[in-house]
PDB file of N, CA and C in Angstrom:
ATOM      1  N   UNK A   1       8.471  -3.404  -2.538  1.00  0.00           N
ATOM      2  CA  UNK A   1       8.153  -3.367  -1.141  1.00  0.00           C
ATOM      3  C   UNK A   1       7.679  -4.772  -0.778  1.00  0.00           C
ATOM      4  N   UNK A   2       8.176  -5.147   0.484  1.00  0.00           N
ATOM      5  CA  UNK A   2       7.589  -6.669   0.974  1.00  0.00           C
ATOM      6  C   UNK A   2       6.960  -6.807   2.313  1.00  0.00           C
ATOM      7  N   UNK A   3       6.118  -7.466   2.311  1.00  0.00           N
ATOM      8  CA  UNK A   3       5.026  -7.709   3.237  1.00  0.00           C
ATOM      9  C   UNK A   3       5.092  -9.300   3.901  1.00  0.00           C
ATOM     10  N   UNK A   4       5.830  -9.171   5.159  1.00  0.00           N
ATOM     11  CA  UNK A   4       5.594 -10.540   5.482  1.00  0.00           C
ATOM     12  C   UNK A   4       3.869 -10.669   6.729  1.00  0.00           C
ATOM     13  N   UNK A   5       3.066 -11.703   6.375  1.00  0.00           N
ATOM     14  CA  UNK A   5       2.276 -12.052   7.044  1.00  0.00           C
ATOM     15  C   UNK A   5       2.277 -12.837   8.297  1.00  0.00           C
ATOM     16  N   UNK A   6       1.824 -12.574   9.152  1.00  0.00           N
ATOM     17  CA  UNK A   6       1.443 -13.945  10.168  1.00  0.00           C
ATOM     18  C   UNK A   6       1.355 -14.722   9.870  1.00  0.00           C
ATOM     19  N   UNK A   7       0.804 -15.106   8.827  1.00  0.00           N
ATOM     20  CA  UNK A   7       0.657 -16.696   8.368  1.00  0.00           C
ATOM     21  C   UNK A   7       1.863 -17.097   7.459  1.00  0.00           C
ATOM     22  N   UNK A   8       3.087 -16.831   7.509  1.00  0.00           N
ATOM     23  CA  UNK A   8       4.046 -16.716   7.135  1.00  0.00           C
ATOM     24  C   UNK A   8       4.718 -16.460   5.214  1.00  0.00           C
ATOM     25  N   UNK A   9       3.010 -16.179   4.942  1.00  0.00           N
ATOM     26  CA  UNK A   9       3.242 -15.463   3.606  1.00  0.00           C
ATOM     27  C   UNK A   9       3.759 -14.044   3.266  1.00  0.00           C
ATOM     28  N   UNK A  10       4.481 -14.437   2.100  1.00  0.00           N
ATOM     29  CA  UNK A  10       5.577 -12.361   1.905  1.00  0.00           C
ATOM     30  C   UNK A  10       5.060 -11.938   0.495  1.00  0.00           C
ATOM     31  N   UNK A  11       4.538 -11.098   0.859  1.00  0.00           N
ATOM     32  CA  UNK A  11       3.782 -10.396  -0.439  1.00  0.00           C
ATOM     33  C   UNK A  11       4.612  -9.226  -0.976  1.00  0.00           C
ATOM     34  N   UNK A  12       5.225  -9.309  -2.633  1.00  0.00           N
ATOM     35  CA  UNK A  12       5.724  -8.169  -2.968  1.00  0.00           C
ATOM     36  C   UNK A  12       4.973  -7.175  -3.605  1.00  0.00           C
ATOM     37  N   UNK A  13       5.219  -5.942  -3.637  1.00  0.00           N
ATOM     38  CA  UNK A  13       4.316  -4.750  -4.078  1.00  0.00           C
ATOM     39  C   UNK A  13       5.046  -3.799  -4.851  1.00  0.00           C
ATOM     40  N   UNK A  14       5.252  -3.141  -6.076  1.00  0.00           N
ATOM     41  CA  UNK A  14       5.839  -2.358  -6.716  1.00  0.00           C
ATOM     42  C   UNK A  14       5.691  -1.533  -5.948  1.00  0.00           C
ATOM     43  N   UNK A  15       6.960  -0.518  -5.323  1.00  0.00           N
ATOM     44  CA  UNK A  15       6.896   0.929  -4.650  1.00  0.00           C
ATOM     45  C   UNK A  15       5.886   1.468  -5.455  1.00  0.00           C
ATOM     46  N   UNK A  16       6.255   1.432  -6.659  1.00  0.00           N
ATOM     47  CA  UNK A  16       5.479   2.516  -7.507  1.00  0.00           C
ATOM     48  C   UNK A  16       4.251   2.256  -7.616  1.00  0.00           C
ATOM     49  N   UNK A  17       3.996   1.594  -7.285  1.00  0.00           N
ATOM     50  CA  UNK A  17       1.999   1.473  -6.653  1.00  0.00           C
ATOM     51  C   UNK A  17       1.622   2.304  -5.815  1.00  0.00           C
ATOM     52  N   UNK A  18       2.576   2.928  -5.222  1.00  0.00           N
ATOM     53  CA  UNK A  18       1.884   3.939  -4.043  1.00  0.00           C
ATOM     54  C   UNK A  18       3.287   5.142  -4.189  1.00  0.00           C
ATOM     55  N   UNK A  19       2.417   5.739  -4.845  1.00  0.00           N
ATOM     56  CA  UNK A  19       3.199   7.042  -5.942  1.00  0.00           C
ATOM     57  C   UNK A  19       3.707   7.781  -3.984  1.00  0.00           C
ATOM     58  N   UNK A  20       2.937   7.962  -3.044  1.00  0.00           N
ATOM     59  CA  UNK A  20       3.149   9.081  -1.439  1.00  0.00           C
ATOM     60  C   UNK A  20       4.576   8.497  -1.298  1.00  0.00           C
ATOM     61  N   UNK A  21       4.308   6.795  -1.457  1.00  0.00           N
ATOM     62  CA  UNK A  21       5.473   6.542  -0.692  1.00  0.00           C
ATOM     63  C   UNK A  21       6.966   6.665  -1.115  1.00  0.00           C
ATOM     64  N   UNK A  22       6.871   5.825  -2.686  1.00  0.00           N
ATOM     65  CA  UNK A  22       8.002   6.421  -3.829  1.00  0.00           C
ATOM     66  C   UNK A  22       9.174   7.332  -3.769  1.00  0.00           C
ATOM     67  N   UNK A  23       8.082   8.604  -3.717  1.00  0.00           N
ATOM     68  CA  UNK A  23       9.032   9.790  -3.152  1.00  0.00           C
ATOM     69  C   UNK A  23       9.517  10.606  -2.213  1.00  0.00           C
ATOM     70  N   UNK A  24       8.753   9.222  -1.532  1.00  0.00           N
ATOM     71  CA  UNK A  24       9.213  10.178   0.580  1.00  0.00           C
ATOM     72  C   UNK A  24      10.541   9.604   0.638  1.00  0.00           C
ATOM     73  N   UNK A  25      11.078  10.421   1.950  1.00  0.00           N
ATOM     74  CA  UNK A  25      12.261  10.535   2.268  1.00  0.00           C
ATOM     75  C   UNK A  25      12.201   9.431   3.270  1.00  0.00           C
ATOM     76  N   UNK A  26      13.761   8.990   3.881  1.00  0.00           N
ATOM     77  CA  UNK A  26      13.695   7.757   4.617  1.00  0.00           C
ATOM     78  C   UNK A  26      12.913   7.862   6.037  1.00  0.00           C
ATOM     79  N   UNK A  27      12.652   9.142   6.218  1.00  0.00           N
ATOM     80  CA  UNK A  27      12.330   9.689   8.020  1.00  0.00           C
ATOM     81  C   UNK A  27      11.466   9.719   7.918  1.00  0.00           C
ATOM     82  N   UNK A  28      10.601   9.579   6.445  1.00  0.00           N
ATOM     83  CA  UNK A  28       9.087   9.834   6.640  1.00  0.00           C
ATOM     84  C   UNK A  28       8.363   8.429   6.381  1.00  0.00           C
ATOM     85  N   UNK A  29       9.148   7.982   5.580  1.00  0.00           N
ATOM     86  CA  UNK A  29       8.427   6.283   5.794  1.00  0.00           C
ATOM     87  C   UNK A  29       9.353   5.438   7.072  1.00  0.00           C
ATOM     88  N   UNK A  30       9.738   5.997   7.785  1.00  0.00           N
ATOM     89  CA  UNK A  30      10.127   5.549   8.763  1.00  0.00           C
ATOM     90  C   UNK A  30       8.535   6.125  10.090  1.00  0.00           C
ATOM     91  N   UNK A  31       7.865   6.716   9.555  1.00  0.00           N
ATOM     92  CA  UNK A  31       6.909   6.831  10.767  1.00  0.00           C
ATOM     93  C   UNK A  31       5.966   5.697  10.288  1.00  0.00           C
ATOM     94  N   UNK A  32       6.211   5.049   9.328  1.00  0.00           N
ATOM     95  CA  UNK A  32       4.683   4.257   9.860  1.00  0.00           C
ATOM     96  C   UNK A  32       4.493   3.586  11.038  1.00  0.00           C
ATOM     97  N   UNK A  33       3.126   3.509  11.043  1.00  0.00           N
ATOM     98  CA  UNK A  33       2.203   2.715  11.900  1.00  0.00           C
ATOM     99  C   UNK A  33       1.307   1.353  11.812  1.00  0.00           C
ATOM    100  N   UNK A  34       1.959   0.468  11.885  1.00  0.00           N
ATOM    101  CA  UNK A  34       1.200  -0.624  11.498  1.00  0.00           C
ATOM    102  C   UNK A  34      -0.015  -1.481  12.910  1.00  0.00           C
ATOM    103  N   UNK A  35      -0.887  -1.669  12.485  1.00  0.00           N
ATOM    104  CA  UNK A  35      -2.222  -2.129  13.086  1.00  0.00           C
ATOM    105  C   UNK A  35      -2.830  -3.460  11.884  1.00  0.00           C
ATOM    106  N   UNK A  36      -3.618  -4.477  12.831  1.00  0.00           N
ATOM    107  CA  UNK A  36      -3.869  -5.414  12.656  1.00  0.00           C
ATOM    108  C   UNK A  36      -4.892  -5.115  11.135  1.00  0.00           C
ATOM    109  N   UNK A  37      -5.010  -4.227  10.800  1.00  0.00           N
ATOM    110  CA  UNK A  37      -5.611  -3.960   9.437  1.00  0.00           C
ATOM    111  C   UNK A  37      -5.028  -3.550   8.509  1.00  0.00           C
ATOM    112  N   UNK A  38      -3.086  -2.902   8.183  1.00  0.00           N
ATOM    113  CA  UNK A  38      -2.549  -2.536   7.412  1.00  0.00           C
ATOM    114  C   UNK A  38      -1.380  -1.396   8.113  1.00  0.00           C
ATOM    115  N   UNK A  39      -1.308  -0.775   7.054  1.00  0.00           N
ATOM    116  CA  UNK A  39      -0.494   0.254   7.651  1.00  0.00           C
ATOM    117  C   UNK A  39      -0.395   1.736   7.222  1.00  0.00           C
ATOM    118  N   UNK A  40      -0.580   3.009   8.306  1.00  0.00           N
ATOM    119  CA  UNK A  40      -0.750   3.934   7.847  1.00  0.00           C
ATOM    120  C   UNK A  40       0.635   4.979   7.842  1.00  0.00           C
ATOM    121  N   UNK A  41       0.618   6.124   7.198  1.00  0.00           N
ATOM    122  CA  UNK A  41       1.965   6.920   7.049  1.00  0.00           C
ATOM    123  C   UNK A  41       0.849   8.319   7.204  1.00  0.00           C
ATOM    124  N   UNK A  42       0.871   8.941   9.051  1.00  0.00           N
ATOM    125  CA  UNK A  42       0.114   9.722   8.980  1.00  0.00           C
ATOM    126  C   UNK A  42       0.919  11.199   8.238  1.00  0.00           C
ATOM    127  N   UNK A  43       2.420  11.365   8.438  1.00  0.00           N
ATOM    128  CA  UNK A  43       3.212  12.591   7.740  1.00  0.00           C
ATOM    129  C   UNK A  43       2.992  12.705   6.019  1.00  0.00           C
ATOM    130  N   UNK A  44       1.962  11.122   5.366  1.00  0.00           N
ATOM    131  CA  UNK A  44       2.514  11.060   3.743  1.00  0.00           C
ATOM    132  C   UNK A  44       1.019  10.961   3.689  1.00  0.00           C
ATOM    133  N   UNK A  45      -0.032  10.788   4.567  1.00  0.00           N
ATOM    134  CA  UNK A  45      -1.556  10.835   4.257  1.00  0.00           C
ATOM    135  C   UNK A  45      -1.758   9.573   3.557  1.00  0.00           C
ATOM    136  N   UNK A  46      -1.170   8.219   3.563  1.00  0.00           N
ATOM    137  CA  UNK A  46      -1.150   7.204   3.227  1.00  0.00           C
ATOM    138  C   UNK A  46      -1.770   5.839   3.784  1.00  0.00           C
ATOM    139  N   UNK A  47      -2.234   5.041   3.243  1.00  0.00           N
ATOM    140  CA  UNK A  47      -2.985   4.057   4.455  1.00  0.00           C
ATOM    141  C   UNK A  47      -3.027   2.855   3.062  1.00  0.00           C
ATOM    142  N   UNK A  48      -2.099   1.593   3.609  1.00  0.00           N
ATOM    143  CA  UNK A  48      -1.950   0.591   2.903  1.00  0.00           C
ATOM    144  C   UNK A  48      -3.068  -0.689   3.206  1.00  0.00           C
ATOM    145  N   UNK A  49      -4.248  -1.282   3.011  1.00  0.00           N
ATOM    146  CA  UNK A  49      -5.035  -2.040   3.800  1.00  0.00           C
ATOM    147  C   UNK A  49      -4.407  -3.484   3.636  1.00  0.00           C
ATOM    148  N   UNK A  50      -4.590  -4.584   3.944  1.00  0.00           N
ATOM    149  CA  UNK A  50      -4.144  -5.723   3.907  1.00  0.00           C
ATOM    150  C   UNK A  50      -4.703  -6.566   3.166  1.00  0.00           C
ATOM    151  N   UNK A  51      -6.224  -6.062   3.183  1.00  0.00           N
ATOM    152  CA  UNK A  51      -6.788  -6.702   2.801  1.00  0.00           C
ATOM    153  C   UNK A  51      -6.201  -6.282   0.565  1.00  0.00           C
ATOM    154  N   UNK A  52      -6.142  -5.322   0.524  1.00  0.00           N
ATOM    155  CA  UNK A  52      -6.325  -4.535  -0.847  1.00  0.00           C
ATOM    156  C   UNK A  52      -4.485  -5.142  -1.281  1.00  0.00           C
ATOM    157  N   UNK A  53      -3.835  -5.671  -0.250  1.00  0.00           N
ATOM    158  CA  UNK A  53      -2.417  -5.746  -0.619  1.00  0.00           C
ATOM    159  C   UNK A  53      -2.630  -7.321  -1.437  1.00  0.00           C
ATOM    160  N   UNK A  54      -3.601  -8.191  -0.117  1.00  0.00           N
ATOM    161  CA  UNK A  54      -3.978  -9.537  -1.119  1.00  0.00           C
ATOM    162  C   UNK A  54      -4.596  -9.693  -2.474  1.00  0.00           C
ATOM    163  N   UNK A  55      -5.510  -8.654  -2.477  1.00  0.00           N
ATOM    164  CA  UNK A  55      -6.391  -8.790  -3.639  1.00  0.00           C
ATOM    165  C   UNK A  55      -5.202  -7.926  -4.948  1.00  0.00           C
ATOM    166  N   UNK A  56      -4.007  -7.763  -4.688  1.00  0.00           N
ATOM    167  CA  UNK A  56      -3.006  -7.035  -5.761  1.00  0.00           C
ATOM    168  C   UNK A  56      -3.504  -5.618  -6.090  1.00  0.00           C
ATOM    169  N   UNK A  57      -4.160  -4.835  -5.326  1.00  0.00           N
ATOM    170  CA  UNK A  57      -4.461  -3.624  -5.387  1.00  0.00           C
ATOM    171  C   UNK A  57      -3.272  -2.751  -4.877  1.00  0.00           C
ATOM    172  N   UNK A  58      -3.029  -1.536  -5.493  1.00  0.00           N
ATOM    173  CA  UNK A  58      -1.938  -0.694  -5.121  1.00  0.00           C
ATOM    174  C   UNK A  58      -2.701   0.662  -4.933  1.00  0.00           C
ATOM    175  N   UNK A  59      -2.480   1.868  -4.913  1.00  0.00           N
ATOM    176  CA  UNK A  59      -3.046   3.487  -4.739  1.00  0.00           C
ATOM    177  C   UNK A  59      -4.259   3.698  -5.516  1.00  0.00           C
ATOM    178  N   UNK A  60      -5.485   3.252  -5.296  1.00  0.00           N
ATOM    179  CA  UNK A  60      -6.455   3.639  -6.320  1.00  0.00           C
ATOM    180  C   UNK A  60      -6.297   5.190  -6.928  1.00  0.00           C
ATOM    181  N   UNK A  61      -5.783   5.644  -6.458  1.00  0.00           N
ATOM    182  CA  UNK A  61      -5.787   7.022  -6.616  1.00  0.00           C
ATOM    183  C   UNK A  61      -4.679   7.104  -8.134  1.00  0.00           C
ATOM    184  N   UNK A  62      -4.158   6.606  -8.673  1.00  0.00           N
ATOM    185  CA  UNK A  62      -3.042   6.328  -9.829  1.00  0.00           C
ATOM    186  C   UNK A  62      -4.265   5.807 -11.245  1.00  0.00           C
ATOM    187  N   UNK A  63      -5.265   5.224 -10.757  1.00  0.00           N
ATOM    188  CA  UNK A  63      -5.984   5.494 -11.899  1.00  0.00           C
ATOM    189  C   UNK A  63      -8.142   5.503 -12.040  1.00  0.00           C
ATOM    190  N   UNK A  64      -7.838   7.020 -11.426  1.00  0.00           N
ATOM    191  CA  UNK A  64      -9.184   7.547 -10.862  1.00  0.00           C
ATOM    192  C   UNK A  64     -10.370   7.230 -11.673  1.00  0.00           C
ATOM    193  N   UNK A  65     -10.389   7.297 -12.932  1.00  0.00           N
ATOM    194  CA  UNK A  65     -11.426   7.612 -13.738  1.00  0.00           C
ATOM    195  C   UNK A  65     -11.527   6.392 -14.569  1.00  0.00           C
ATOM    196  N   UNK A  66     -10.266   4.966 -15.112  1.00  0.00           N
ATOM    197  CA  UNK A  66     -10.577   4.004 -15.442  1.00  0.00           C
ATOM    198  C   UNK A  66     -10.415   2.772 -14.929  1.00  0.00           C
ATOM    199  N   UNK A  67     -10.783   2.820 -13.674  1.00  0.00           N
ATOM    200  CA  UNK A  67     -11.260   1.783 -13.571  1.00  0.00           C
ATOM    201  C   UNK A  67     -10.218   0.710 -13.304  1.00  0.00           C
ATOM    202  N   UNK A  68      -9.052   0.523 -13.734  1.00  0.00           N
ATOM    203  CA  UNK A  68      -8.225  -0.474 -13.920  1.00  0.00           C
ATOM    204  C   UNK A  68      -8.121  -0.962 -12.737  1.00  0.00           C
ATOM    205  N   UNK A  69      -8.180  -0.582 -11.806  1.00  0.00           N
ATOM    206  CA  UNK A  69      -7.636  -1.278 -10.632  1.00  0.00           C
ATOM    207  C   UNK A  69      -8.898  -2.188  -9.552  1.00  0.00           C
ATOM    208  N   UNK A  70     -10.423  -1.992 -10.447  1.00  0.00           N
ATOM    209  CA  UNK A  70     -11.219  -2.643 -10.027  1.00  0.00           C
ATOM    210  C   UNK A  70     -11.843  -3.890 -10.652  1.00  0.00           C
ATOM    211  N   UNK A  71     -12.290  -4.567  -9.620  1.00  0.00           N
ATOM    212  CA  UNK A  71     -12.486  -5.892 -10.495  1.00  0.00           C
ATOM    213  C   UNK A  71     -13.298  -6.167 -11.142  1.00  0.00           C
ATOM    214  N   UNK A  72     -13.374  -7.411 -12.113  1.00  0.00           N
ATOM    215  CA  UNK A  72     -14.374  -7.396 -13.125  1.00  0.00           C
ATOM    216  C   UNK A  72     -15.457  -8.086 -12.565  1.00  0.00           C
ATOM    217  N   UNK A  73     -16.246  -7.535 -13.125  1.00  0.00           N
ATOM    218  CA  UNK A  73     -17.995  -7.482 -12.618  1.00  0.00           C
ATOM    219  C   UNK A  73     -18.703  -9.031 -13.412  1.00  0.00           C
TER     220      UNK A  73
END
């Protein structure tokens, strides 16, 4: 998945970072909604932040209990 910025940076993202989107159909990631903070998929209960796309964060929800996807302290 690619992300072009205003500031004319394009950020790529493994689909498979965001397990909702992966397996939706084309009509349903066709509803997103994008706003100056990211973008949400209200039919897939999904919400991509911008900020979490820079920092290389993908679905926290893919690994709940270790941690991997947070940073080191």
């Amino acid at each position: 998945m690619w992300f072009e910025l205003d500031d004319d940076r394009t950020l790529g993202m493994p689909l498979a970072w965001f397990p909702q989107l992966f397996g939706a159909s084309p009509a349903d990631l066709g509803t997103v909604q994008i706003s100056q903070h990211g973008l949400h998929w209200e039919t897939l209960d999904e919400d991509i932040a911008i900020a979490g796309l820079l920092a290389g964060r993908g679905d926290r929800a893919m690994f709940p209990k270790t941690g991997l996807l947070d940073a080191p302290k």
